[in-house]
Structure formats: structure tokens, C-alpha cells
C-alpha atoms as a PDB file:
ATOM      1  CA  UNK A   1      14.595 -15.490  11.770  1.00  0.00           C
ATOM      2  CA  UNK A   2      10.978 -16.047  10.783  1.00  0.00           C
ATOM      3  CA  UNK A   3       9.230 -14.156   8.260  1.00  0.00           C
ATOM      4  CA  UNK A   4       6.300 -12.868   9.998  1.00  0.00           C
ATOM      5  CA  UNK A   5       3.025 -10.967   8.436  1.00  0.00           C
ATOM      6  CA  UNK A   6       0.007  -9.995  10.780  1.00  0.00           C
ATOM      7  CA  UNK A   7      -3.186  -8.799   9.713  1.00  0.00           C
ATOM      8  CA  UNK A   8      -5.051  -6.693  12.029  1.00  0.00           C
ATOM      9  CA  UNK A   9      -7.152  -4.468  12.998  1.00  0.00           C
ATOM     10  CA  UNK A  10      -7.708  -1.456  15.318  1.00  0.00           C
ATOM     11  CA  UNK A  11      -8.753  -2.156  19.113  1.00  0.00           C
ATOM     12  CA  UNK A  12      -8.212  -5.927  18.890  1.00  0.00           C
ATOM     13  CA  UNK A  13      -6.655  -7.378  21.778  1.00  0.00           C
ATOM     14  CA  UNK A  14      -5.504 -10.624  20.380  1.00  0.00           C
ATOM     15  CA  UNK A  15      -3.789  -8.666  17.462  1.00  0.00           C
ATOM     16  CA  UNK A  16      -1.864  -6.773  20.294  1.00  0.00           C
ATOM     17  CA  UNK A  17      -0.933  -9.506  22.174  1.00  0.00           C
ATOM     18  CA  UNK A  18       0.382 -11.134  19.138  1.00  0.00           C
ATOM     19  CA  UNK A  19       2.543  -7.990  18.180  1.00  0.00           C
ATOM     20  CA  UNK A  20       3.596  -8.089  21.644  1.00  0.00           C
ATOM     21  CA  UNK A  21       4.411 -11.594  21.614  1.00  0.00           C
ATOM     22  CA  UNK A  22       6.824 -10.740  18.662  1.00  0.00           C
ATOM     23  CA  UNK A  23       8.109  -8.347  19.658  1.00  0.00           C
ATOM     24  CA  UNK A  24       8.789  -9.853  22.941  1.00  0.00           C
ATOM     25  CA  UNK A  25      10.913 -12.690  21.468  1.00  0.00           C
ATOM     26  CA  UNK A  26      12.903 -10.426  19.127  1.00  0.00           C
ATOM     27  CA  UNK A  27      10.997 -11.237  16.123  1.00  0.00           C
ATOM     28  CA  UNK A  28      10.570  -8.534  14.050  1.00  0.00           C
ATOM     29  CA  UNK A  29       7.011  -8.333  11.604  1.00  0.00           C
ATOM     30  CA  UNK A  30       4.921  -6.939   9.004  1.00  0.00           C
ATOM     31  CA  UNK A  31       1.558  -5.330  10.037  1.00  0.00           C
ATOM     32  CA  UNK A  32      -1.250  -5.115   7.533  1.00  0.00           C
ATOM     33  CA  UNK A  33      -4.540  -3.487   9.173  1.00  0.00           C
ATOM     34  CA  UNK A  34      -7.799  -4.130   7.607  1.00  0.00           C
ATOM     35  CA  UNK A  35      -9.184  -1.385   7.522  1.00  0.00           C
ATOM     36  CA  UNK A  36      -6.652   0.824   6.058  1.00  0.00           C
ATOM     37  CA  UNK A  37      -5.555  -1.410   3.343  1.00  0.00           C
ATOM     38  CA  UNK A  38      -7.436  -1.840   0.315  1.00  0.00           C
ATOM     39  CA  UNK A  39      -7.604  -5.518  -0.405  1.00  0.00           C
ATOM     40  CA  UNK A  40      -6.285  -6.613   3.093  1.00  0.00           C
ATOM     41  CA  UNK A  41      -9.937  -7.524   4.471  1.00  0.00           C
ATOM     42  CA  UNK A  42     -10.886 -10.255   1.595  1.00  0.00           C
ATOM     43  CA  UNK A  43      -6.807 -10.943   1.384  1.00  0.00           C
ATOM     44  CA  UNK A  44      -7.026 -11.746   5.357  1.00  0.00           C
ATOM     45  CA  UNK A  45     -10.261 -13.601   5.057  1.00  0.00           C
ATOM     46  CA  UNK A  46      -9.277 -15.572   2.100  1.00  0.00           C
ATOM     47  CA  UNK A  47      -6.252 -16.893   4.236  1.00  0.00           C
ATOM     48  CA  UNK A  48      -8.414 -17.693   7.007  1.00  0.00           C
ATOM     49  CA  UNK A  49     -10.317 -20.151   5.275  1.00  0.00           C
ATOM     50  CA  UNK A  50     -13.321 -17.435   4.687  1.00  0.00           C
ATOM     51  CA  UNK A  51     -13.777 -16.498   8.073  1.00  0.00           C
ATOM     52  CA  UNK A  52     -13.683 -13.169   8.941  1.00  0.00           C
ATOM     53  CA  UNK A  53     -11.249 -12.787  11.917  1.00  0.00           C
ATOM     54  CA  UNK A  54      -8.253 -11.086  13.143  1.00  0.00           C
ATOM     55  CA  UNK A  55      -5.544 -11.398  13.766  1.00  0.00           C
ATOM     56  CA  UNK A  56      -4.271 -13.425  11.112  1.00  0.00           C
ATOM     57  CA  UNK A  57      -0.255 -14.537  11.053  1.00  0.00           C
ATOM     58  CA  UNK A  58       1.652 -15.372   8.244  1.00  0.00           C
ATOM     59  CA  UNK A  59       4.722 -17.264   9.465  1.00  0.00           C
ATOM     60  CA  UNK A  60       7.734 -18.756   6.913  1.00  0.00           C
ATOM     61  CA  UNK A  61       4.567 -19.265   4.560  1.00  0.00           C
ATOM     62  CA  UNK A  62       2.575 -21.080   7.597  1.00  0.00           C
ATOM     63  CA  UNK A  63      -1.069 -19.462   8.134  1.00  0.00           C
ATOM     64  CA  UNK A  64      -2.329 -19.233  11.887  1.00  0.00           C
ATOM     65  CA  UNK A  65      -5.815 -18.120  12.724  1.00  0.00           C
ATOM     66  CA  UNK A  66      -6.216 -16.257  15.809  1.00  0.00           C
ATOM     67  CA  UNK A  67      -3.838 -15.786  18.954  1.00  0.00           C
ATOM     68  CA  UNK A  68      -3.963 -17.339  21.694  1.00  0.00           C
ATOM     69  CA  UNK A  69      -1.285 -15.928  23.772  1.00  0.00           C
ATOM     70  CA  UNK A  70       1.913 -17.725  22.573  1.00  0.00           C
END
């Protein structure tokens, strides 16, 4: 089973397809939202390559940028 981390934030509809894609295939994950986590913002951004978008997946250590709807 993967080790999944997504960072997210409120009213995003890629972030909830991705839960929803998780979640769909039985995968179970870690959700980190933005806003409400002190550090998670530049943390996020940092793993983006210094863009500032959501949502951003941590998967077995791989980084993915964005959702696209599986």
C-alpha cells in the first residue's frame, strides 16, 4: 500500500478529486491543508518546485504537482 500525503486547501476541486480518487481505490492518506498548518504553505511550495499550487501528493517519497483526475 502506498504511502500517500496531500496538501490542500479549502474549496479546491482538484484537491477533492484527488482525495476522492484515493479513496476510491482503497488507498488510504494523509491530508495537510495550507491554511491551517503552520509551515504547510512554504513546506507545499518548496515541494512543488516554488510554485504555489495545490494539491500537492506525496506518494512512496514520489512528488506530483497537481491532479488531473487519475
Amino acid at each position: 500500500m502506498p504511502k500517500v500525503t496531500i496538501y490542500t486547501k479549502p474549496g479546491c476541486p482538484y484537491c477533492a478529486a484527488a482525495k476522492e480518487h484515493y479513496i476510491n481505490s482503497g488507498i488510504k492518506y494523509k491530508e495537510i491543508d495550507v491554511y491551517s498548518i503552520k509551515g504547510a504553505k512554504e513546506e507545499a511550495i518548496k515541494l512543488a518546485g516554488g510554485r504555489a499550487i495545490v494539491p500537492v501528493i506525496l506518494e512512496d517519497g514520489a512528488v506530483k504537482v497537481g491532479f488531473g483526475g487519475g
